[in-house]
Protein backbone atom coordinates (compact mmCIF):
# COMPACT_ATOMS: atom_id res chain seq x y z
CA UNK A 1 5.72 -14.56 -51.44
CA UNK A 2 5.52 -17.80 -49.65
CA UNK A 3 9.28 -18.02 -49.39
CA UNK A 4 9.39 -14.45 -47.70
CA UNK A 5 7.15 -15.63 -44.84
CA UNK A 6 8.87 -19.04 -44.13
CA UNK A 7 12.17 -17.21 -44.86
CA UNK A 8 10.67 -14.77 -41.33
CA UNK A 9 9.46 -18.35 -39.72
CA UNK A 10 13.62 -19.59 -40.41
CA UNK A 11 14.60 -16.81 -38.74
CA UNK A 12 12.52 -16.54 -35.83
CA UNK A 13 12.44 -20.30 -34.99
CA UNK A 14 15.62 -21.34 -36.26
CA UNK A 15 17.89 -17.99 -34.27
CA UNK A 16 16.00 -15.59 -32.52
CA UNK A 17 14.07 -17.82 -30.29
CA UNK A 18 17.28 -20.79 -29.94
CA UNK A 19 18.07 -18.87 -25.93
CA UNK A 20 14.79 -19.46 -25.27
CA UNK A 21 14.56 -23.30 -25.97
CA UNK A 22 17.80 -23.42 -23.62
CA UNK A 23 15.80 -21.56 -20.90
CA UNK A 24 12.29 -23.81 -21.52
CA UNK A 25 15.19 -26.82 -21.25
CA UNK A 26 16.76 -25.34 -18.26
CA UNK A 27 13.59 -25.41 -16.41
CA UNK A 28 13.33 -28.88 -15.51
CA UNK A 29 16.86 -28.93 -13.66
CA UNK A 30 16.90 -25.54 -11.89
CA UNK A 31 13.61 -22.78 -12.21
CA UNK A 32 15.50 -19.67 -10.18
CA UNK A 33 17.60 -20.28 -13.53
CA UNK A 34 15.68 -20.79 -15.91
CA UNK A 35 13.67 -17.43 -14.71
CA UNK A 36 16.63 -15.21 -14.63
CA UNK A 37 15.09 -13.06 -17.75
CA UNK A 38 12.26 -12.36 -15.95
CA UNK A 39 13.82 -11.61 -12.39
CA UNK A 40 16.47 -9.27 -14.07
CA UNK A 41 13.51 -7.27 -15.78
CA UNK A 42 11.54 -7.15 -12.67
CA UNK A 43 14.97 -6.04 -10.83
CA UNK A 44 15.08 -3.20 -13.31
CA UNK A 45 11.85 -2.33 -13.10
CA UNK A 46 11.99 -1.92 -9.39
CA UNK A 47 15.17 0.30 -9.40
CA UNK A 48 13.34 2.66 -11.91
CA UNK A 49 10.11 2.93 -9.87
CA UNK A 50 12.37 4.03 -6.49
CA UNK A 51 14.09 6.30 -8.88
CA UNK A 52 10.44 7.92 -9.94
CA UNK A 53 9.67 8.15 -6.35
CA UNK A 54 12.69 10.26 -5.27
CA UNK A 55 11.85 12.62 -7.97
CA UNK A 56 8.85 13.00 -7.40
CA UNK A 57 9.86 13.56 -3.46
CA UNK A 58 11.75 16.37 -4.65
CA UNK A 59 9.74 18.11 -6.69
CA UNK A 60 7.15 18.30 -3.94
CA UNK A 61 9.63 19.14 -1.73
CA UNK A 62 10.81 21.97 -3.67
CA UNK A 63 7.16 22.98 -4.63
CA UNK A 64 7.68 22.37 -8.29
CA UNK A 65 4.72 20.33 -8.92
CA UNK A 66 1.55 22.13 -10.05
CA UNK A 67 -1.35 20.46 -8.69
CA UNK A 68 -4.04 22.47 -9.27
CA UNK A 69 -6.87 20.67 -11.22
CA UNK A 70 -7.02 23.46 -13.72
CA UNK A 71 -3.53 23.44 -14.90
CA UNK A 72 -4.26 22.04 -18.35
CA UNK A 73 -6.88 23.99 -20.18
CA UNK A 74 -8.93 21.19 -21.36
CA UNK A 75 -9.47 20.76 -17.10
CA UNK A 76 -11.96 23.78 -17.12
C-alpha cells in the first residue's frame, strides 16, 4: 500500500507539478511572466462575467426575467 501512495507522490512531484517549478524559477528574473497562469485565468474570468451581464441585459430587456419573490414555491 505504501508503494501506491509514493507511486501518487512520483507522479505529482516528479510530472504534474515540473511547469510549476519553471514558473516558481521564473519569478526571480521576470514576475509579469512568471504570473501569466494567473493573469490568463483572471482574463477569462473577466470575459465570462461581461458575457453574464449582456444576458442578463437582455433578458430584462425583453421582460423574460421573473422577479417576483414568490416565483419558487418554497418563497411563500
Amino acid at each position: 500500500m505504501r508503494a501506491f501512495f509514493e507511486g501518487i507522490q512520483s507522479l505529482f512531484v516528479d510530472f504534474l507539478f515540473k511547469p510549476l517549478d519553471g514558473l516558481r524559477a521564473l519569478e526571480l528574473d521576470n514576475w509579469w511572466l512568471a504570473n501569466i497562469v494567473s493573469w490568463t485565468l483572471m482574463a477569462i474570468c473577466a470575459r465570462y462575467i461581461v458575457y453574464w451581464c449582456k444576458q442578463l441585459a437582455i433578458h430584462q430587456k425583453n421582460n423574460e426575467e421573473n422577479q417576483d419573490t414568490t416565483a419558487h414555491s418554497f418563497l411563500k
